[in-house]
N, C-alpha and C. Protein backbone atom coordinates (compact mmCIF):
# COMPACT_ATOMS: atom_id res chain seq x y z
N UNK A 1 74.46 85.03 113.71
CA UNK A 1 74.73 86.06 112.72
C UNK A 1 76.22 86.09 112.37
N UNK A 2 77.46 86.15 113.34
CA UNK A 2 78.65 86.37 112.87
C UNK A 2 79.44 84.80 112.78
N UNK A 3 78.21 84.20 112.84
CA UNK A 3 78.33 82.13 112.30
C UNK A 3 78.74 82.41 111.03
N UNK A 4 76.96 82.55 110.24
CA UNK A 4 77.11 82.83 108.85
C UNK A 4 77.71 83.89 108.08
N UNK A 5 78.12 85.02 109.00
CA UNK A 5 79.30 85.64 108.09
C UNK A 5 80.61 85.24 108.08
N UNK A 6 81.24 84.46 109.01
CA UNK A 6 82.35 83.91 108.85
C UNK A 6 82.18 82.96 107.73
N UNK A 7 81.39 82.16 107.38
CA UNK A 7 80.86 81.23 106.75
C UNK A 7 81.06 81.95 105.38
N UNK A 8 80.35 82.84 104.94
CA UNK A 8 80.34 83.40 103.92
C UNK A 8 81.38 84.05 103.46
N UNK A 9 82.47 85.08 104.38
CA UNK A 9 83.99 84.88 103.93
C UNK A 9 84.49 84.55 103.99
N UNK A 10 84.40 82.90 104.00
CA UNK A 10 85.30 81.48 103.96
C UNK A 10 84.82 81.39 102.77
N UNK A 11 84.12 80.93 102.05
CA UNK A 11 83.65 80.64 100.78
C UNK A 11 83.66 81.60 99.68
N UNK A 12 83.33 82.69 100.47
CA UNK A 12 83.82 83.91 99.03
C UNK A 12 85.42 83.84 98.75
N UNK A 13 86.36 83.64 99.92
CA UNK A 13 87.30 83.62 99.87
C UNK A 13 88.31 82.64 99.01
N UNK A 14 87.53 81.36 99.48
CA UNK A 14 88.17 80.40 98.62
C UNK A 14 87.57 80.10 97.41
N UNK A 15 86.66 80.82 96.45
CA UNK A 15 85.73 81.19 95.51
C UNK A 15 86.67 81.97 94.53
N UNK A 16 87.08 83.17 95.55
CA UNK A 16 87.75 83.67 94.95
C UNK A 16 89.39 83.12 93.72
N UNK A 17 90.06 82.25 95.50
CA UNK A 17 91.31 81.76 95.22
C UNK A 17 90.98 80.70 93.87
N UNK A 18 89.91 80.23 94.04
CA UNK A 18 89.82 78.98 92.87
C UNK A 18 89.35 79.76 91.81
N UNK A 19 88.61 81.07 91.77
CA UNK A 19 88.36 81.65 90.45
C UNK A 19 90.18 82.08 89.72
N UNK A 20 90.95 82.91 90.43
CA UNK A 20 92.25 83.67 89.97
C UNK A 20 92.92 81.87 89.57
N UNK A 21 93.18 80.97 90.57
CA UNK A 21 93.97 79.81 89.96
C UNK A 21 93.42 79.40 88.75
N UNK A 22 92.14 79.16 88.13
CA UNK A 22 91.34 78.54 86.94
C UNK A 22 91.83 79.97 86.14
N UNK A 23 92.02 80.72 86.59
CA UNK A 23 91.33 81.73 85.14
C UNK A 23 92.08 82.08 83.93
N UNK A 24 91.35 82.26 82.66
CA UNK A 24 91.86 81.92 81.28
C UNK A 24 92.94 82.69 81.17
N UNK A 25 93.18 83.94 81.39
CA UNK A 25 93.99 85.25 81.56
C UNK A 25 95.39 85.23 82.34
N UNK A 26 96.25 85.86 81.45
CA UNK A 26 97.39 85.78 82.20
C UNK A 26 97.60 87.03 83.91
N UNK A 27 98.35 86.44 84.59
CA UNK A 27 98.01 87.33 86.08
C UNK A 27 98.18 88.59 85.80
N UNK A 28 99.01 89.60 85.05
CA UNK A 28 98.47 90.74 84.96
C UNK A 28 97.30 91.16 84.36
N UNK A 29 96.43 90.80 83.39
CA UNK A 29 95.74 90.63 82.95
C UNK A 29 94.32 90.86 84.07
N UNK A 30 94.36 89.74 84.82
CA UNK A 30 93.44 89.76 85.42
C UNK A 30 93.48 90.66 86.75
N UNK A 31 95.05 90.51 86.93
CA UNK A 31 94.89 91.59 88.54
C UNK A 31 94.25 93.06 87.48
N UNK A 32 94.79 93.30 86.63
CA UNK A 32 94.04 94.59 85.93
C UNK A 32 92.71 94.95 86.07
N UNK A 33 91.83 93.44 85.91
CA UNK A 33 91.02 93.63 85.48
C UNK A 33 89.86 93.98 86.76
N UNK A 34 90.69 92.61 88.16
CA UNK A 34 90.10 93.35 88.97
C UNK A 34 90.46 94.42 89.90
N UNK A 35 91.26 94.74 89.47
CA UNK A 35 91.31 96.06 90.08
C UNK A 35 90.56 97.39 89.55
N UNK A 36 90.04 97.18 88.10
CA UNK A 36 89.11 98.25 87.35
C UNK A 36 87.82 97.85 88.21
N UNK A 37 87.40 96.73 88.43
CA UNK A 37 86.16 96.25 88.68
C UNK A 37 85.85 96.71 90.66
N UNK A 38 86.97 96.80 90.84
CA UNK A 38 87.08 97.49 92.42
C UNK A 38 86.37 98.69 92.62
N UNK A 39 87.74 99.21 91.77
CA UNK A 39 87.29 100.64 91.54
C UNK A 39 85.81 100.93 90.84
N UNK A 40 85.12 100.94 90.12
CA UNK A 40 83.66 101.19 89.79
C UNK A 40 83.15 100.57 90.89
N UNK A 41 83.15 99.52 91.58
CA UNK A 41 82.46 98.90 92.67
C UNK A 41 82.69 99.75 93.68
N UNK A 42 83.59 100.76 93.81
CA UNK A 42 83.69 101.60 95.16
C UNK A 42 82.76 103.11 94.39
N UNK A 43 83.59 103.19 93.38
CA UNK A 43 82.63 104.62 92.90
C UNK A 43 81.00 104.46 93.28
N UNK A 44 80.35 103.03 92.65
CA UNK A 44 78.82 103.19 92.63
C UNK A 44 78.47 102.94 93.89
N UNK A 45 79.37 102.55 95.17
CA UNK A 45 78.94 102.18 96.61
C UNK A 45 79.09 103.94 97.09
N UNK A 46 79.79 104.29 96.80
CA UNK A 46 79.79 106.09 97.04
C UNK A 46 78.95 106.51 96.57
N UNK A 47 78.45 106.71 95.25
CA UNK A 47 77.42 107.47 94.91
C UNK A 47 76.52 106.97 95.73
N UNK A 48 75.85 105.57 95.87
CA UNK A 48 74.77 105.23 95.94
C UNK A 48 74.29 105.89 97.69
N UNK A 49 75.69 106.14 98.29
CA UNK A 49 75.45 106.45 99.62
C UNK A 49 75.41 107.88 99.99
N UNK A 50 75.72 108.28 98.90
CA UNK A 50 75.70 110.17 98.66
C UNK A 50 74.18 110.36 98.30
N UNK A 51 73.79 109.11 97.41
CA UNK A 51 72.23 109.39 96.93
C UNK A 51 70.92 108.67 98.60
N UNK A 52 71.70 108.20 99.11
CA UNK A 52 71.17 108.19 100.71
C UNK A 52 71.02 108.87 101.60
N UNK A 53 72.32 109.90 101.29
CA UNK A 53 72.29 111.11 102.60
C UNK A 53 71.45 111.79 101.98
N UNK A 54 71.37 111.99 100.78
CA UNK A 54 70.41 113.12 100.06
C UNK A 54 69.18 112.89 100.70
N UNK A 55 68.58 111.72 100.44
CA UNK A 55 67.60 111.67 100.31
C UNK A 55 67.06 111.18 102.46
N UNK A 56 67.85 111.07 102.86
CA UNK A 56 67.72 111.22 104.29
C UNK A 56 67.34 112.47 104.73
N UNK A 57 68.46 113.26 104.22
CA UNK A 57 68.54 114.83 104.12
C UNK A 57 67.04 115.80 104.13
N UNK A 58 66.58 115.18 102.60
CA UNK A 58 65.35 115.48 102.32
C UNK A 58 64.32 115.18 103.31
N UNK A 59 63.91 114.40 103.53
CA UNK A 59 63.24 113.81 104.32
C UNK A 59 63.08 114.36 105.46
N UNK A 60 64.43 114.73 106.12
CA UNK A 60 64.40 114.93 107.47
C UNK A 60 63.97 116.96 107.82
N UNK A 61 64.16 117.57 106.60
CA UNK A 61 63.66 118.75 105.99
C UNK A 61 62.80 118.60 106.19
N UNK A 62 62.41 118.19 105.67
CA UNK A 62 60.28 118.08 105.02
C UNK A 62 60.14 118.04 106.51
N UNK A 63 60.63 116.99 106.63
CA UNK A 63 59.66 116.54 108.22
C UNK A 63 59.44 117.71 109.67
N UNK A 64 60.67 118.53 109.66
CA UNK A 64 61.07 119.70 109.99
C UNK A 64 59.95 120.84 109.80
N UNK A 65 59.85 120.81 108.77
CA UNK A 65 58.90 122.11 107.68
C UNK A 65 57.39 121.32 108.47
N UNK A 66 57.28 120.09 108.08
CA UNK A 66 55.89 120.07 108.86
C UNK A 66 55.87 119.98 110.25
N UNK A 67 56.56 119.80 110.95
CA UNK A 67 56.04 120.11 112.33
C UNK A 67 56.07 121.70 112.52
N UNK A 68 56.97 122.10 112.02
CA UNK A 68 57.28 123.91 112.21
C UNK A 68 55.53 124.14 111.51
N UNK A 69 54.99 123.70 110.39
CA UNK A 69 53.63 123.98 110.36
C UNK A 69 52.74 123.92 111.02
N UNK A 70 52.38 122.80 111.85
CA UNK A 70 51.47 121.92 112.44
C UNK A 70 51.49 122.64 113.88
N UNK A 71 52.86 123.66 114.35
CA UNK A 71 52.19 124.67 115.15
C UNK A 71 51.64 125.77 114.89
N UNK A 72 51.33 126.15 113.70
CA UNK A 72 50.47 127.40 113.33
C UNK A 72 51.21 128.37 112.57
N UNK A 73 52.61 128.47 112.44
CA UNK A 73 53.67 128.74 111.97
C UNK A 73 54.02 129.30 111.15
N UNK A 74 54.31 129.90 109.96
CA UNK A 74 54.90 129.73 108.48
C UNK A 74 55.98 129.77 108.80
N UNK A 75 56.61 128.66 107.75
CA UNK A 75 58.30 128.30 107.49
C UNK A 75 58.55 129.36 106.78
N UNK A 76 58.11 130.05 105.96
CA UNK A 76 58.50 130.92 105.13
C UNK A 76 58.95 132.06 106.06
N UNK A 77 58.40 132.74 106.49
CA UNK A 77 58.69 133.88 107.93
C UNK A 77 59.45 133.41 109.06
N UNK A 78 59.42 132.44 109.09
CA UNK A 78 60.50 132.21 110.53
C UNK A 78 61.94 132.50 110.32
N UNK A 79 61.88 133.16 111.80
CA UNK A 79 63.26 134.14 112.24
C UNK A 79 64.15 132.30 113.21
N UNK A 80 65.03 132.73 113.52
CA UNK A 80 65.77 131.29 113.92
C UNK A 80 65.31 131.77 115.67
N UNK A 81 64.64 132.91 115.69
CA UNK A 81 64.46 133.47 117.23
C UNK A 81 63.10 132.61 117.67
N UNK A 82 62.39 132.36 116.55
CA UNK A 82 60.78 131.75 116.90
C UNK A 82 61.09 130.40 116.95
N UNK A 83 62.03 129.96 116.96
CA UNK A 83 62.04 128.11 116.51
C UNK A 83 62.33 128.33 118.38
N UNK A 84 61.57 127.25 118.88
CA UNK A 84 61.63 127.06 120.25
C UNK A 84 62.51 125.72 120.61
């Protein structure tokens, strides 16, 4: 496993270096460009992990609500004194 990830940021790496040396754009240009492309790449890795806890969140509710049912229960009426 940490074979092929070394493996893989050896090659992204020098992927990289040979993309910035080839590229049509002058170097500010492109450091600009990826640095915009960072940034949205971090924004949508945040959301997407905010839209994970949510939905963990959810989940782990529900799941809550039904066992608190499945002893005879209502969630709706429970005092924090009845949760055992």
């Amino acid at each position: 496993m940490l074979k092929g990830l070394r493996s893989a940021l050896k090659f992204f790496t020098l992927g990289l270096l040979a993309g910035l040396l080839l590229a049509p754009r002058k170097g500010d240009d492109t450091r600009t460009l990826l640095v915009d492309r960072g940034r949205e790449y971090i924004k949508e890795l945040v959301s997407s992990g905010r839209r994970a806890a949510g939905d963990l969140r959810d989940q782990a509710v529900s799941g809550a609500q039904d066992n608190f049912k499945s002893d005879g229960r209502s969630y709706d009426n429970a005092a924090a004194s009845s949760i055992q």
